[in-house]
PDB file of N, CA and C in Angstrom:
ATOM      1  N   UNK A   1       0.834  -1.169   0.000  1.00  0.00           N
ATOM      2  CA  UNK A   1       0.000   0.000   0.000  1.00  0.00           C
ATOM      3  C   UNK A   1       0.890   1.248   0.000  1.00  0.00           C
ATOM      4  N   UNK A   2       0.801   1.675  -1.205  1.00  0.00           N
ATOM      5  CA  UNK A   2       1.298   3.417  -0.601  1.00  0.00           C
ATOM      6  C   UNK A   2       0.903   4.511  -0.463  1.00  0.00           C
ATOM      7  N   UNK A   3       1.655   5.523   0.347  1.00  0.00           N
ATOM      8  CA  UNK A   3       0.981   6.126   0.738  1.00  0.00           C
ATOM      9  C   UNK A   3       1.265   7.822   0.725  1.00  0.00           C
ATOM     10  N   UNK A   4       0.584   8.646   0.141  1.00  0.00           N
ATOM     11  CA  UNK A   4       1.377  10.197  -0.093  1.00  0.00           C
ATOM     12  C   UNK A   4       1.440  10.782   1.411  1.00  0.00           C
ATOM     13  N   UNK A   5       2.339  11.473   1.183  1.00  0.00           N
ATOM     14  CA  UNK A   5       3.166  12.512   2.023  1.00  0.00           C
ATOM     15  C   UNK A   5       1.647  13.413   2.237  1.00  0.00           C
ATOM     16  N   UNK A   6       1.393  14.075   3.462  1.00  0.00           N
ATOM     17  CA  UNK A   6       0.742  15.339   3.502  1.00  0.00           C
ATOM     18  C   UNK A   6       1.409  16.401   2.186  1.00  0.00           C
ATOM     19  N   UNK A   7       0.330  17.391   2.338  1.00  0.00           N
ATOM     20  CA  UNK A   7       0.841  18.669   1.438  1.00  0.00           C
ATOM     21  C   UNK A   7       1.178  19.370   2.780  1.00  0.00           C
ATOM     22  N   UNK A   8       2.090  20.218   2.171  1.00  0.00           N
ATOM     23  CA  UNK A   8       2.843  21.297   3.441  1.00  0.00           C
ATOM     24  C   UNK A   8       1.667  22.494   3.025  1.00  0.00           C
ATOM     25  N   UNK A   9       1.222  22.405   4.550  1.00  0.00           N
ATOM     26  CA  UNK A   9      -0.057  23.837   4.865  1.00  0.00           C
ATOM     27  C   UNK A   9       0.742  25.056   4.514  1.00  0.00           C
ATOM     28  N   UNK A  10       1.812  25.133   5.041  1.00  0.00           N
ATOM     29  CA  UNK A  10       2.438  26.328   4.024  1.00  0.00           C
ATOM     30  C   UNK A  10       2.611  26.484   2.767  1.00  0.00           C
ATOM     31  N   UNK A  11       2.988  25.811   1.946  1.00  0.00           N
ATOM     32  CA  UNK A  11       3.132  25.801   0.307  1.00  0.00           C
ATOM     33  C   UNK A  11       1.517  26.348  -0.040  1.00  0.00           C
ATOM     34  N   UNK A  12       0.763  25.465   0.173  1.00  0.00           N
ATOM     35  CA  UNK A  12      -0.418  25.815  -0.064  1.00  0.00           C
ATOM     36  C   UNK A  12      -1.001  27.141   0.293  1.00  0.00           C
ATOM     37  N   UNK A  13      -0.907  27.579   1.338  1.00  0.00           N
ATOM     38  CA  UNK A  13      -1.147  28.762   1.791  1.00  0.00           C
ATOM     39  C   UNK A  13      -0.628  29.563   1.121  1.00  0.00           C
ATOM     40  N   UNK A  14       0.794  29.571   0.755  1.00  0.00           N
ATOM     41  CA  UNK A  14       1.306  30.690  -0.026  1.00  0.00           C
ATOM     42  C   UNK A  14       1.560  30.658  -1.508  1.00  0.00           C
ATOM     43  N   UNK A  15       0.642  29.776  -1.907  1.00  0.00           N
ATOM     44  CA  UNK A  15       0.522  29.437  -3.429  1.00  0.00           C
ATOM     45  C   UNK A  15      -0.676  29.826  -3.610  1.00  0.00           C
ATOM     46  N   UNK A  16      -1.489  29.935  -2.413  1.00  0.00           N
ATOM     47  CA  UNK A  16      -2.991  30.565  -2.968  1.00  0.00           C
ATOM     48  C   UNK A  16      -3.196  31.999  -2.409  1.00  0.00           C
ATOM     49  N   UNK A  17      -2.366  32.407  -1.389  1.00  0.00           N
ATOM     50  CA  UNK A  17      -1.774  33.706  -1.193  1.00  0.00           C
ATOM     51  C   UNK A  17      -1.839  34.678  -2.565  1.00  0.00           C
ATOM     52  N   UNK A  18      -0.642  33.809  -3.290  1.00  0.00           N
ATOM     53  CA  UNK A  18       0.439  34.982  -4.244  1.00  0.00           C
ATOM     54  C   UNK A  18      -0.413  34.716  -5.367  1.00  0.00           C
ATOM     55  N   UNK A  19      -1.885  33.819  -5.579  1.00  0.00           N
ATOM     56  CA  UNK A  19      -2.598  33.842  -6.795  1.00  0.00           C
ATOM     57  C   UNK A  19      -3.253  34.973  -6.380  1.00  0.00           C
ATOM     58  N   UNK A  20      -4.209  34.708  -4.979  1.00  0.00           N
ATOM     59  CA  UNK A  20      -5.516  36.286  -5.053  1.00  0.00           C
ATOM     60  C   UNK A  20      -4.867  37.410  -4.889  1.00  0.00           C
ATOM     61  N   UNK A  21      -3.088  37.570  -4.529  1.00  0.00           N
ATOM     62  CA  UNK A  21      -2.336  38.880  -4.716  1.00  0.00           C
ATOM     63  C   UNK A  21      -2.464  38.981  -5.754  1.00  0.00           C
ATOM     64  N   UNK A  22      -1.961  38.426  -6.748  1.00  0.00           N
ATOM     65  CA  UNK A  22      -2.064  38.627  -8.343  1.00  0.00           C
ATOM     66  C   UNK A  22      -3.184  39.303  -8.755  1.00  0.00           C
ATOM     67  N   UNK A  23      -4.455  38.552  -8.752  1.00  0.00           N
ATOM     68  CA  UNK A  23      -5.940  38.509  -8.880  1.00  0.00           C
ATOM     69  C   UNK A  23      -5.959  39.905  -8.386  1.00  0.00           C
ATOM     70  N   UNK A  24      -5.701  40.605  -7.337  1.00  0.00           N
ATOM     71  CA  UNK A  24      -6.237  41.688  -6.998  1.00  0.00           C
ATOM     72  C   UNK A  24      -5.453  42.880  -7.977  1.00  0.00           C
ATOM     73  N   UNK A  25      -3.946  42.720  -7.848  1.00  0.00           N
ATOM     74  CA  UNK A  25      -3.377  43.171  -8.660  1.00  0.00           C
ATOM     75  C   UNK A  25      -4.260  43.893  -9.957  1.00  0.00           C
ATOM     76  N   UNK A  26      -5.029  42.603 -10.630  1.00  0.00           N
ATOM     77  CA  UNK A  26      -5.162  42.892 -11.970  1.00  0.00           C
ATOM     78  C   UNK A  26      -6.444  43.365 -11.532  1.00  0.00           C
ATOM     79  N   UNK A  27      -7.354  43.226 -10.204  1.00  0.00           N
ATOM     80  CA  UNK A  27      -8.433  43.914  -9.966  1.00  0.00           C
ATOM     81  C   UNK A  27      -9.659  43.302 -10.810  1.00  0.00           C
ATOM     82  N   UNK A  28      -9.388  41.760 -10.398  1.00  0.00           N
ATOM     83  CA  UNK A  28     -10.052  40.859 -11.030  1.00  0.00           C
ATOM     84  C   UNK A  28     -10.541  39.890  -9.438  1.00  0.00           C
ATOM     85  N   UNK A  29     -12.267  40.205  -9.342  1.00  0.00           N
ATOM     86  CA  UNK A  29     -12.656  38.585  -8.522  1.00  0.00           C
ATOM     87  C   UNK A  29     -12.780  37.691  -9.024  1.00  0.00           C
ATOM     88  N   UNK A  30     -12.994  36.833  -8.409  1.00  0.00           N
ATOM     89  CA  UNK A  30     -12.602  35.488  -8.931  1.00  0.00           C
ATOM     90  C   UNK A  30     -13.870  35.162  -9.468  1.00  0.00           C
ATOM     91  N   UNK A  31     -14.281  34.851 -10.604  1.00  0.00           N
ATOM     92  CA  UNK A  31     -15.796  34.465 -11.509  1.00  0.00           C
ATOM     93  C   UNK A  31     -16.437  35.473 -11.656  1.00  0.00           C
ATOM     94  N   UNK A  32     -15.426  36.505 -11.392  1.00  0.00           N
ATOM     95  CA  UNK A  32     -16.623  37.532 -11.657  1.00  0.00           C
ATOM     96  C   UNK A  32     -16.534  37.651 -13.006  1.00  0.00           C
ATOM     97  N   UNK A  33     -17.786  38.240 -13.525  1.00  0.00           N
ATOM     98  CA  UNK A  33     -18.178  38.798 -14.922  1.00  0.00           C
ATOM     99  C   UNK A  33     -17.629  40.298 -15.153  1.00  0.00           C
ATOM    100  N   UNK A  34     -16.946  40.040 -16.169  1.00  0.00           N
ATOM    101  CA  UNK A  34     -16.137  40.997 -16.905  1.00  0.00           C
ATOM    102  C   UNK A  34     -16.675  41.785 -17.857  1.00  0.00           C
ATOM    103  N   UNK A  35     -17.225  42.908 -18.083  1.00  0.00           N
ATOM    104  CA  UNK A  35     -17.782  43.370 -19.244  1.00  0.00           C
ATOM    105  C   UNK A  35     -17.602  44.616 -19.201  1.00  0.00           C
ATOM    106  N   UNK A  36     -17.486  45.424 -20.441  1.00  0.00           N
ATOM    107  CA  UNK A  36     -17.266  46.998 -20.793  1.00  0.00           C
ATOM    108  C   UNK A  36     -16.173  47.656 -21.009  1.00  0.00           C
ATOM    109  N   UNK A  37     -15.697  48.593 -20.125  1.00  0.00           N
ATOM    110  CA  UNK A  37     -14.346  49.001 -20.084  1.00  0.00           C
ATOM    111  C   UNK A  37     -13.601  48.576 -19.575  1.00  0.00           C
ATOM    112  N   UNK A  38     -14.233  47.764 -18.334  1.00  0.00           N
ATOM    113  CA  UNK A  38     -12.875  46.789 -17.392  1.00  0.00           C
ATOM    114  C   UNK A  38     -12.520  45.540 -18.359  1.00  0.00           C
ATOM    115  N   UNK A  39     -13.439  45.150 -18.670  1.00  0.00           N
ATOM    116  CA  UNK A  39     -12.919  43.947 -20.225  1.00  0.00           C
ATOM    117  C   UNK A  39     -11.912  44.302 -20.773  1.00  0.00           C
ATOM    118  N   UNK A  40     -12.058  45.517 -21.914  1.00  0.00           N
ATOM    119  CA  UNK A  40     -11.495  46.386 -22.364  1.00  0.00           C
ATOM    120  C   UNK A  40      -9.795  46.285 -22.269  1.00  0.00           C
ATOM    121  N   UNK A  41      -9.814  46.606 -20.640  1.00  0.00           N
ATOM    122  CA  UNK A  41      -8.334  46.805 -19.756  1.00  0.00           C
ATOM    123  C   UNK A  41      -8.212  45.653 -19.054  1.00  0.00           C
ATOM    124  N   UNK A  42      -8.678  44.843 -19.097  1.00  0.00           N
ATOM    125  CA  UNK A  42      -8.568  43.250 -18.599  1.00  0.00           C
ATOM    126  C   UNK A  42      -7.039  42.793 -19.817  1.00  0.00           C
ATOM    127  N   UNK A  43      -8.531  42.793 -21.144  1.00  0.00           N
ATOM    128  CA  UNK A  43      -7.999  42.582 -22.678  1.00  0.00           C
ATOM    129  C   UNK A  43      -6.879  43.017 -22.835  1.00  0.00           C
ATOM    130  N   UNK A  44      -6.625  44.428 -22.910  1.00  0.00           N
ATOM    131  CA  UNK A  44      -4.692  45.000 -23.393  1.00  0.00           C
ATOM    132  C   UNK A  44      -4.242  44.764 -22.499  1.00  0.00           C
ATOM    133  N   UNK A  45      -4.291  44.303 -21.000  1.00  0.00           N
ATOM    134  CA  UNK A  45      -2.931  43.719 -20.195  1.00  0.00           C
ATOM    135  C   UNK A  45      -3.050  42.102 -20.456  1.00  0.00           C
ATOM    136  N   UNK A  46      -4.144  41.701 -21.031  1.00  0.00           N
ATOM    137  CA  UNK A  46      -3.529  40.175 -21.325  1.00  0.00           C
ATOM    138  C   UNK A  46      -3.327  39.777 -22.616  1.00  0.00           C
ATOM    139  N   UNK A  47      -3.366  40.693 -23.779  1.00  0.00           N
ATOM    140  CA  UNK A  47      -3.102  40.603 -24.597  1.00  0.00           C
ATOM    141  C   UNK A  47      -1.251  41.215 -24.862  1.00  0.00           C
ATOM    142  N   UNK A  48      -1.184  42.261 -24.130  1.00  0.00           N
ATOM    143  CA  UNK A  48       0.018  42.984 -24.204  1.00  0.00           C
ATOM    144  C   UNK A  48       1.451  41.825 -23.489  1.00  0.00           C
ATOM    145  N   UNK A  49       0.981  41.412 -22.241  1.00  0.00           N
ATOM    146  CA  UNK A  49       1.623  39.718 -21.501  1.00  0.00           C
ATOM    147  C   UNK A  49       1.741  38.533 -22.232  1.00  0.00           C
ATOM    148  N   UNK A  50       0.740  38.318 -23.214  1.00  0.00           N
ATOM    149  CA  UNK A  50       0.508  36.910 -24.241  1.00  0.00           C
ATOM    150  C   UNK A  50       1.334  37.300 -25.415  1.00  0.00           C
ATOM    151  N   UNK A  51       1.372  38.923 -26.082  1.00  0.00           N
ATOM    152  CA  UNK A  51       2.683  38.778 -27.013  1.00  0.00           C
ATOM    153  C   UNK A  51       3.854  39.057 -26.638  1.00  0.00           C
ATOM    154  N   UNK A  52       3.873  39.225 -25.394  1.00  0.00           N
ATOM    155  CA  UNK A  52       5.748  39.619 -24.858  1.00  0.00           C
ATOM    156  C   UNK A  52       6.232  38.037 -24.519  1.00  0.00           C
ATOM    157  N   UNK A  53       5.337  36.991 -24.857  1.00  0.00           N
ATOM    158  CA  UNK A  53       5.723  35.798 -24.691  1.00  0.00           C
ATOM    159  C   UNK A  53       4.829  34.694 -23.357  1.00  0.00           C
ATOM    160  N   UNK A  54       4.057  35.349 -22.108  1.00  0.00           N
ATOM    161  CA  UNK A  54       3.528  34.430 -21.472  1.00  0.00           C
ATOM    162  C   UNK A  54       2.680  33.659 -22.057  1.00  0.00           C
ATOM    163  N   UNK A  55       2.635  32.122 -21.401  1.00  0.00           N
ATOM    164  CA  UNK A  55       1.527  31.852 -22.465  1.00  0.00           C
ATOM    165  C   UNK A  55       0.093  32.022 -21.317  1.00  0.00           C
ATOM    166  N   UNK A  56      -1.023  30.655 -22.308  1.00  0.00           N
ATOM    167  CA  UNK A  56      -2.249  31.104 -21.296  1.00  0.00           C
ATOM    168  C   UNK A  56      -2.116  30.744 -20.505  1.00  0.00           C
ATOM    169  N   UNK A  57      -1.835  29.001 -19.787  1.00  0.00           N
ATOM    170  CA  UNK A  57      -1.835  28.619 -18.777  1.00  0.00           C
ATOM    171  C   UNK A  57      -1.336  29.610 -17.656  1.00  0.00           C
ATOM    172  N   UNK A  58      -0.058  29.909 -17.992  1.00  0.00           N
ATOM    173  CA  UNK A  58       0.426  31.065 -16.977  1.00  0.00           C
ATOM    174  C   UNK A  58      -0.666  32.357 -16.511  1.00  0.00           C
ATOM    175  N   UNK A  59      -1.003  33.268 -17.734  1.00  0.00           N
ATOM    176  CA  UNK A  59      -2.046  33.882 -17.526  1.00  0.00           C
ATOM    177  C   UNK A  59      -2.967  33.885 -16.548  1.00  0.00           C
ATOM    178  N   UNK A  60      -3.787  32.786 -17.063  1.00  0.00           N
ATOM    179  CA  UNK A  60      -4.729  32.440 -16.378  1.00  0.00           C
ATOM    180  C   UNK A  60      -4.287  32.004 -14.590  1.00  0.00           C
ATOM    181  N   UNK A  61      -3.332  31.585 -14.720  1.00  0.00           N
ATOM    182  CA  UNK A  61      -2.800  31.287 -13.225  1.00  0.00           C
ATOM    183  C   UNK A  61      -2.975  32.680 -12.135  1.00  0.00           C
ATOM    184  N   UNK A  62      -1.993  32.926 -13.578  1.00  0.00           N
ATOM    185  CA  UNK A  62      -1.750  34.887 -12.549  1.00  0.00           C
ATOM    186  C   UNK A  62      -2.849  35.474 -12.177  1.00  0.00           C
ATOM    187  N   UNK A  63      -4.113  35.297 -13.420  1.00  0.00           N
ATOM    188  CA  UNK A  63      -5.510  36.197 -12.666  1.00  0.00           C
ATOM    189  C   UNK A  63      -6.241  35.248 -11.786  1.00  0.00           C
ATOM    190  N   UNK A  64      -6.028  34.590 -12.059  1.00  0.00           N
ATOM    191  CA  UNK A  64      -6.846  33.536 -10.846  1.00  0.00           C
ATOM    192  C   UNK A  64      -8.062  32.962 -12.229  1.00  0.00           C
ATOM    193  N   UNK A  65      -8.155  33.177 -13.112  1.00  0.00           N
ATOM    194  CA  UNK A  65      -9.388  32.938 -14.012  1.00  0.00           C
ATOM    195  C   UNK A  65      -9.077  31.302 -15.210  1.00  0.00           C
ATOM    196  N   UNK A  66      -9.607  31.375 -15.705  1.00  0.00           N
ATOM    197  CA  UNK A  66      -9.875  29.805 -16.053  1.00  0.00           C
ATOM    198  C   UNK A  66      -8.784  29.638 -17.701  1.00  0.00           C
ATOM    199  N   UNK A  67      -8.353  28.555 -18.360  1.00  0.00           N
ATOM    200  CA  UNK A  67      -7.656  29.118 -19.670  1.00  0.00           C
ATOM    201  C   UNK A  67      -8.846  29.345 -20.317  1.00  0.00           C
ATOM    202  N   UNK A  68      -9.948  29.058 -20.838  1.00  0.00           N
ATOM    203  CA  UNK A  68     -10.870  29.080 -21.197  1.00  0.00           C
ATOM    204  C   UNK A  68     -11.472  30.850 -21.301  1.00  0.00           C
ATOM    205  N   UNK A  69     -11.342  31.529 -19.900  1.00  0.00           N
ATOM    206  CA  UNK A  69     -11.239  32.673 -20.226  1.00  0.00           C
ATOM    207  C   UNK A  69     -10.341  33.636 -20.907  1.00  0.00           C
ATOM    208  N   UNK A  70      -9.024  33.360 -20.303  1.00  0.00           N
ATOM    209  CA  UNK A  70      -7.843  33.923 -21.173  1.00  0.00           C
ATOM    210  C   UNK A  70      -7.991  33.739 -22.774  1.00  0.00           C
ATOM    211  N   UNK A  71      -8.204  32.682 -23.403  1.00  0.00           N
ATOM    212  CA  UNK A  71      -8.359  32.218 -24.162  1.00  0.00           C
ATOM    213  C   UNK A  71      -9.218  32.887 -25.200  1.00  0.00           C
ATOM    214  N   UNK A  72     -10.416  33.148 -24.691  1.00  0.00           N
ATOM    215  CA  UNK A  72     -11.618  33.739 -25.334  1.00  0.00           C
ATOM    216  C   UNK A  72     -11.404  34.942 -25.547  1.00  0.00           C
ATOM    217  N   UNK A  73     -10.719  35.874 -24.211  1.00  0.00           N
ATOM    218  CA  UNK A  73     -10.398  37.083 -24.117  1.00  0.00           C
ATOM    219  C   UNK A  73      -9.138  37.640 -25.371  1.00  0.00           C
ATOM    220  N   UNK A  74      -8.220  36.251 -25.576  1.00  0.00           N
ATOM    221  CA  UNK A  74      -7.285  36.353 -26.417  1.00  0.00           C
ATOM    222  C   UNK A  74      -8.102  36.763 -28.177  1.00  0.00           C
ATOM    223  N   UNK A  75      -8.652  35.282 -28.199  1.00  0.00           N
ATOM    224  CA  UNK A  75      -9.469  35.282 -29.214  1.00  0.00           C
ATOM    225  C   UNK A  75     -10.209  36.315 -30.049  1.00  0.00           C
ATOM    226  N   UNK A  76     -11.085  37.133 -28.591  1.00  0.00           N
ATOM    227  CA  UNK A  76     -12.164  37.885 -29.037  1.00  0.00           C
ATOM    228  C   UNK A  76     -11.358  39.052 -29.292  1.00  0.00           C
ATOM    229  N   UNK A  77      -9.946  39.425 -28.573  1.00  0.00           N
ATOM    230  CA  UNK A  77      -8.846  40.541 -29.294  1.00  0.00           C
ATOM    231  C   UNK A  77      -8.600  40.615 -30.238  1.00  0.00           C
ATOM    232  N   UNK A  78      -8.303  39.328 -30.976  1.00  0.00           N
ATOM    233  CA  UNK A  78      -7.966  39.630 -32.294  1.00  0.00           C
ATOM    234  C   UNK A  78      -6.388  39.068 -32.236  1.00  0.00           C
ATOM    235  N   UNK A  79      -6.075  38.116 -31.482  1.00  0.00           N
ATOM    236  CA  UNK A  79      -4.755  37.908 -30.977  1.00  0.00           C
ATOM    237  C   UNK A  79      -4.697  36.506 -31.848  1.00  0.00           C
ATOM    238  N   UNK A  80      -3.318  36.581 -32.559  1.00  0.00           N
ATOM    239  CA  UNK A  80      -2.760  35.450 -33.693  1.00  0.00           C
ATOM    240  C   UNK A  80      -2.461  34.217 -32.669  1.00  0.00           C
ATOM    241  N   UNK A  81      -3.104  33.641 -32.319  1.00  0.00           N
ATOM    242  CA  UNK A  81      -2.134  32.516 -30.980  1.00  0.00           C
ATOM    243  C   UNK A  81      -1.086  31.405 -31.458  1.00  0.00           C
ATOM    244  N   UNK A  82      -0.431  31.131 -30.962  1.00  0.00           N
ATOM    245  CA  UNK A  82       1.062  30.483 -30.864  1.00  0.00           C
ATOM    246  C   UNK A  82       0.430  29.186 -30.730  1.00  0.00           C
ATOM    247  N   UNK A  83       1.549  28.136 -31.764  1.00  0.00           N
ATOM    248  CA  UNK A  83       1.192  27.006 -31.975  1.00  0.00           C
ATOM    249  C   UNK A  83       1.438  26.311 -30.298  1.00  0.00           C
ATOM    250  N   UNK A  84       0.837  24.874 -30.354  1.00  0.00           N
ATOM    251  CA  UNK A  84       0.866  24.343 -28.950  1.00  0.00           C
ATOM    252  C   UNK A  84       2.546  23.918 -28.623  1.00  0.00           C
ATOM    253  N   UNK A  85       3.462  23.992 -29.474  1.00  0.00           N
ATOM    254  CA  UNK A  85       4.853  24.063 -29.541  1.00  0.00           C
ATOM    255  C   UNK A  85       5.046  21.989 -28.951  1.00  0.00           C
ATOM    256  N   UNK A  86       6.222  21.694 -28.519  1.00  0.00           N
ATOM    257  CA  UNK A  86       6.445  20.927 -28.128  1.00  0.00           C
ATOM    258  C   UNK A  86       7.289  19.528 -29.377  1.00  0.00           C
ATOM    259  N   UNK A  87       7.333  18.944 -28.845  1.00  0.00           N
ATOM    260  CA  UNK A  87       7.782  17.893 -30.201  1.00  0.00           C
ATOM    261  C   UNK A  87       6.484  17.917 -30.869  1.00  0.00           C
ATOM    262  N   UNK A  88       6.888  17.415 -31.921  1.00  0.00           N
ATOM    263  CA  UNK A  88       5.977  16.936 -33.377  1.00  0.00           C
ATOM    264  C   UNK A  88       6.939  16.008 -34.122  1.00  0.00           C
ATOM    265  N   UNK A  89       5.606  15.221 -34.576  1.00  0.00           N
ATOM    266  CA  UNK A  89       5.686  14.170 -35.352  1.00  0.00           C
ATOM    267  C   UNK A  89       6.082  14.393 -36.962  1.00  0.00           C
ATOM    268  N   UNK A  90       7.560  13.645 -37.077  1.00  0.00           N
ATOM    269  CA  UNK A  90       7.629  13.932 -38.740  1.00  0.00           C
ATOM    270  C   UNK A  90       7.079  13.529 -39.515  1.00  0.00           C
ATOM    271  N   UNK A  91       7.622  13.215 -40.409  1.00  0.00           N
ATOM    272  CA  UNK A  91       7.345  11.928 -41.469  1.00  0.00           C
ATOM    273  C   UNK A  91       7.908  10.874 -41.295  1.00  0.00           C
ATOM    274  N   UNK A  92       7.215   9.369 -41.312  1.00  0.00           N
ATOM    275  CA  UNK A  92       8.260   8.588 -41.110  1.00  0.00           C
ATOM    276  C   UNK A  92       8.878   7.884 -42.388  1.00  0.00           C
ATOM    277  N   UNK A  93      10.176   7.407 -41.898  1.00  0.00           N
ATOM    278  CA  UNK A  93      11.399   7.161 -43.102  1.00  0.00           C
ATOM    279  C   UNK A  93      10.849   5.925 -43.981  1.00  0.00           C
ATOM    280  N   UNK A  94      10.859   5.690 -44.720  1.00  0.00           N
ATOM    281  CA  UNK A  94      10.251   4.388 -45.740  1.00  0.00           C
ATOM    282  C   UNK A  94      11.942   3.766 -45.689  1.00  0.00           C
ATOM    283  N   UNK A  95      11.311   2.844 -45.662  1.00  0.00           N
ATOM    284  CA  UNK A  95      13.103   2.143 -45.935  1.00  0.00           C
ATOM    285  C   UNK A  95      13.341   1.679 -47.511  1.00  0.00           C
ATOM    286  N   UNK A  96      14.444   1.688 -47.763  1.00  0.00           N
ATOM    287  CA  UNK A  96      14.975   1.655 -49.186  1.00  0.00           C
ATOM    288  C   UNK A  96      14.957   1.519 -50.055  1.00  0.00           C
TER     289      UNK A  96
END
């Protein structure tokens, strides 16, 4: 039988700390509905972060909000998005 380690109450604490710091930062609650001019300025700081290179996952970490939102928010900007990167599959070799 095995068996996991506790999580350290600190890590946790200060991993969900330095997200709703973030979150407030950007002056974002958490599920809240976004619409108008705060959209707007939601939009050019996560659009302006997504082409200096963060991607969404990160994003979305930082506001506390879902990729799904980042995502849409990217989308509905008008933002070219970056392939999912990683290995890829070539062609394979035919032999002789």
């Amino acid at each position: 039988m095995v068996t996991k380690a506790p999580k350290s109450a600190t890590s946790t604490a200060s991993d969900t700390s330095n997200t709703v710091g973030r979150r407030k930062q950007a002056g974002l609650r958490k599920g809240a509905r976004i619409t108008g001019p705060e959209r707007d300025s939601v939009s050019a700081g996560i659009r302006e972060r997504y082409l200096a290179g963060a991607s969404i996952r990160t994003l979305a970490g930082d506001l506390g909000r879902s990729y799904g939102f980042v995502h849409r928010i990217l989308v509905d900007a008008g933002v070219p998005l970056r392939g999912r990167g990683g290995a890829t599959r070539g062609r394979r070799a035919v032999p002789g």
